[in-house]
C-alpha atoms as a PDB file:
ATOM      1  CA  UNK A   1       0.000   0.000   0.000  1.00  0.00           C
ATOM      2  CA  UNK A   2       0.842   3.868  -0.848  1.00  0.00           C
ATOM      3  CA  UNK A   3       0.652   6.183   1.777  1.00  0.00           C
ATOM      4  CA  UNK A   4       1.206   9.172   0.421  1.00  0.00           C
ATOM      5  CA  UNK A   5       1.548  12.819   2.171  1.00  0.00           C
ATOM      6  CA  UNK A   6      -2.520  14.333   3.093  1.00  0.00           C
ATOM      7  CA  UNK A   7      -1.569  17.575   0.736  1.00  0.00           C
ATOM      8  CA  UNK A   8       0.378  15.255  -1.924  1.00  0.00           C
ATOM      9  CA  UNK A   9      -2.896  15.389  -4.158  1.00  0.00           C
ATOM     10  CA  UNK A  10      -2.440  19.310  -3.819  1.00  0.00           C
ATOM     11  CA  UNK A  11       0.777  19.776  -5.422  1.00  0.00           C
ATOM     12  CA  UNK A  12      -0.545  20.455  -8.891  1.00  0.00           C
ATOM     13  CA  UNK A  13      -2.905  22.782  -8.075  1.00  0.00           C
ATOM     14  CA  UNK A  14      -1.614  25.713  -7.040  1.00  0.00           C
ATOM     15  CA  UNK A  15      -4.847  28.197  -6.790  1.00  0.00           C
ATOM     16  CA  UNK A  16      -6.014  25.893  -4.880  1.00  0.00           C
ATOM     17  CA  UNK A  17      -2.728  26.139  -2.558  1.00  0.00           C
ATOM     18  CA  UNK A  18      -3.166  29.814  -2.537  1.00  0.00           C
ATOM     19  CA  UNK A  19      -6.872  29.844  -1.398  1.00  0.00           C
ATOM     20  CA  UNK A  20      -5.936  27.057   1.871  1.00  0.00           C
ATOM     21  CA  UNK A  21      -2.666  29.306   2.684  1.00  0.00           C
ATOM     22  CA  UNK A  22      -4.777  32.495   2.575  1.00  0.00           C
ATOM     23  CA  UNK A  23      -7.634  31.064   4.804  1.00  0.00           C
ATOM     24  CA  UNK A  24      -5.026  30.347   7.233  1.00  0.00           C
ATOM     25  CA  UNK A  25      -3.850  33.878   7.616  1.00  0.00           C
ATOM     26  CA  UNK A  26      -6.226  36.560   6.002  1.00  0.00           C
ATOM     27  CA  UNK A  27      -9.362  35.137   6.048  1.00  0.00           C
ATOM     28  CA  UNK A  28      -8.731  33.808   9.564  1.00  0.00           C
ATOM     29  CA  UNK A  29      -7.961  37.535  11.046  1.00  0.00           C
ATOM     30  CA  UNK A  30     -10.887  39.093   9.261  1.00  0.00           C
ATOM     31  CA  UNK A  31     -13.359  36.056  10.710  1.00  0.00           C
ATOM     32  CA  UNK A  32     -11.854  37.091  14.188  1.00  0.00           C
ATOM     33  CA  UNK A  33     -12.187  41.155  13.441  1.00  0.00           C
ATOM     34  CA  UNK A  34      -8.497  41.736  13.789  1.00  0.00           C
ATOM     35  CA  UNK A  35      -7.196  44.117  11.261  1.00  0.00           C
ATOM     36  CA  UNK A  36      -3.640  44.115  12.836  1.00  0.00           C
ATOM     37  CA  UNK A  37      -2.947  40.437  11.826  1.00  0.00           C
ATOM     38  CA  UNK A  38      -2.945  38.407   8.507  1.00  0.00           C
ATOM     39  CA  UNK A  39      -0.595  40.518   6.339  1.00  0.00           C
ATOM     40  CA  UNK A  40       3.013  41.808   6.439  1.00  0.00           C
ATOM     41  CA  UNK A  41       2.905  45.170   6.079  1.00  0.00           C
ATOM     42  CA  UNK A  42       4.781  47.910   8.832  1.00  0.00           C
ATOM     43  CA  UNK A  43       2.501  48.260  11.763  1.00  0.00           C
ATOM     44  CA  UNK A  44       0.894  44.842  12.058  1.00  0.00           C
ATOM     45  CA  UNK A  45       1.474  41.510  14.096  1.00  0.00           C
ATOM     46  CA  UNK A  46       3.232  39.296  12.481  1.00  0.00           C
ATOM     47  CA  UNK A  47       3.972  35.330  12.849  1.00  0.00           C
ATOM     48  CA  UNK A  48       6.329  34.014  10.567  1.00  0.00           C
ATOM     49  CA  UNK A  49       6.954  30.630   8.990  1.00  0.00           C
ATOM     50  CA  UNK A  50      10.055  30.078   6.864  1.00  0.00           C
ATOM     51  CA  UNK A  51      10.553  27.582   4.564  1.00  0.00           C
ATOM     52  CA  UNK A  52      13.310  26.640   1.631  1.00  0.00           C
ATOM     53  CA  UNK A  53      10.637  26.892  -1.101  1.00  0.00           C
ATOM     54  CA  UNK A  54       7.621  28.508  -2.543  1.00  0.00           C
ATOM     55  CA  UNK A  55       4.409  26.431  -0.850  1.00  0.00           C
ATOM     56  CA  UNK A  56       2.442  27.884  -3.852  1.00  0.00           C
ATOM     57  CA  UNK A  57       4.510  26.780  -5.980  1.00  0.00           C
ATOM     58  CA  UNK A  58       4.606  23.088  -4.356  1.00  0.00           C
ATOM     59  CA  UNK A  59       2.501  22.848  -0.786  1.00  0.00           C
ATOM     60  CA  UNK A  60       5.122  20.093  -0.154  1.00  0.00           C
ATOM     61  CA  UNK A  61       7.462  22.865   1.498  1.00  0.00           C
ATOM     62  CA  UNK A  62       5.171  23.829   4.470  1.00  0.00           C
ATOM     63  CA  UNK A  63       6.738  20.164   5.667  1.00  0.00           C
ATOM     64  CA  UNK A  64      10.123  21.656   5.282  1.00  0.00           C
ATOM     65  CA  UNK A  65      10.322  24.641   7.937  1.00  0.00           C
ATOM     66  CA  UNK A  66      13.257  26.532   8.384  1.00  0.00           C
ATOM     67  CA  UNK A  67      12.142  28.707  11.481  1.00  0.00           C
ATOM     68  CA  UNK A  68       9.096  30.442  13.109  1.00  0.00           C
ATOM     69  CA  UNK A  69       9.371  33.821  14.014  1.00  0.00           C
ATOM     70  CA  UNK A  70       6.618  34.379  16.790  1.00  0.00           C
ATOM     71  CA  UNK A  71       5.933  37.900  18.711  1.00  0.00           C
ATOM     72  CA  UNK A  72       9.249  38.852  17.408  1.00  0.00           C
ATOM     73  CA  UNK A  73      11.372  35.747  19.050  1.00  0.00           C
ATOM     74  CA  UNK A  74      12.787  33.756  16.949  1.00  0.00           C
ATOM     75  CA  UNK A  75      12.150  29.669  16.978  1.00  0.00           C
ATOM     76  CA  UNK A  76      14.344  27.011  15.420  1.00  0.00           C
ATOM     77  CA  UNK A  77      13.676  22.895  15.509  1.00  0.00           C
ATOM     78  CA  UNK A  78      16.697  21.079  16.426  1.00  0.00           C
ATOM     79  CA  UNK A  79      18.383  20.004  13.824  1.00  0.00           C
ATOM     80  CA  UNK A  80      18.063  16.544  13.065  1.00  0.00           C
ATOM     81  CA  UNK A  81      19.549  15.325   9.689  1.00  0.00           C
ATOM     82  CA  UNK A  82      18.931  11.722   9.859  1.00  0.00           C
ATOM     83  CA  UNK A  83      15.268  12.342   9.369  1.00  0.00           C
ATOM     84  CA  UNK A  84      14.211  12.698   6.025  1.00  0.00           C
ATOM     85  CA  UNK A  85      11.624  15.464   4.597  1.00  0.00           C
ATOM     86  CA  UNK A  86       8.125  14.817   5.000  1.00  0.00           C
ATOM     87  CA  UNK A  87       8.193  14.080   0.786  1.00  0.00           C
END
């Protein structure tokens, strides 16, 4: 049997990608009134999630994060090289 990944049927369709990533941050602040979060722009709250790639561009890369940046701290998972990607 094939397990594959839960977004791995996603990876192709990148509007699709867009409108799940934007629910999770735009739409999200507007459901909850806030007008200071959802967006970078100077002036707002902003969380951060870095990653090596585009997750339009392949949702794949949300599995691959680099850091979180949090209320301006920065976090960091260990690392651990002898675990692969979540590919």
């Amino acid at each position: 049997m094939i397990r594959l990944h839960p977004v791995d049927h996603w990876r192709q369709d990148s509007d699709r990608v867009a409108r799940a990533l934007r629910a999770a941050t735009a739409t999200a602040a507007q459901l909850l009134g806030r007008e200071d979060i959802g967006v970078l722009e100077p002036g707002r709250v902003a969380d951060i999630v870095a990653m090596p790639g585009d997750p339009i561009a392949d949702i794949g890369h949300t599995a691959e994060v680099d850091f979180v940046m949090r209320s301006g701290h920065l976090h960091r998972i260990p690392d651990n090289s002898s675990t692969p990607p979540h590919r």
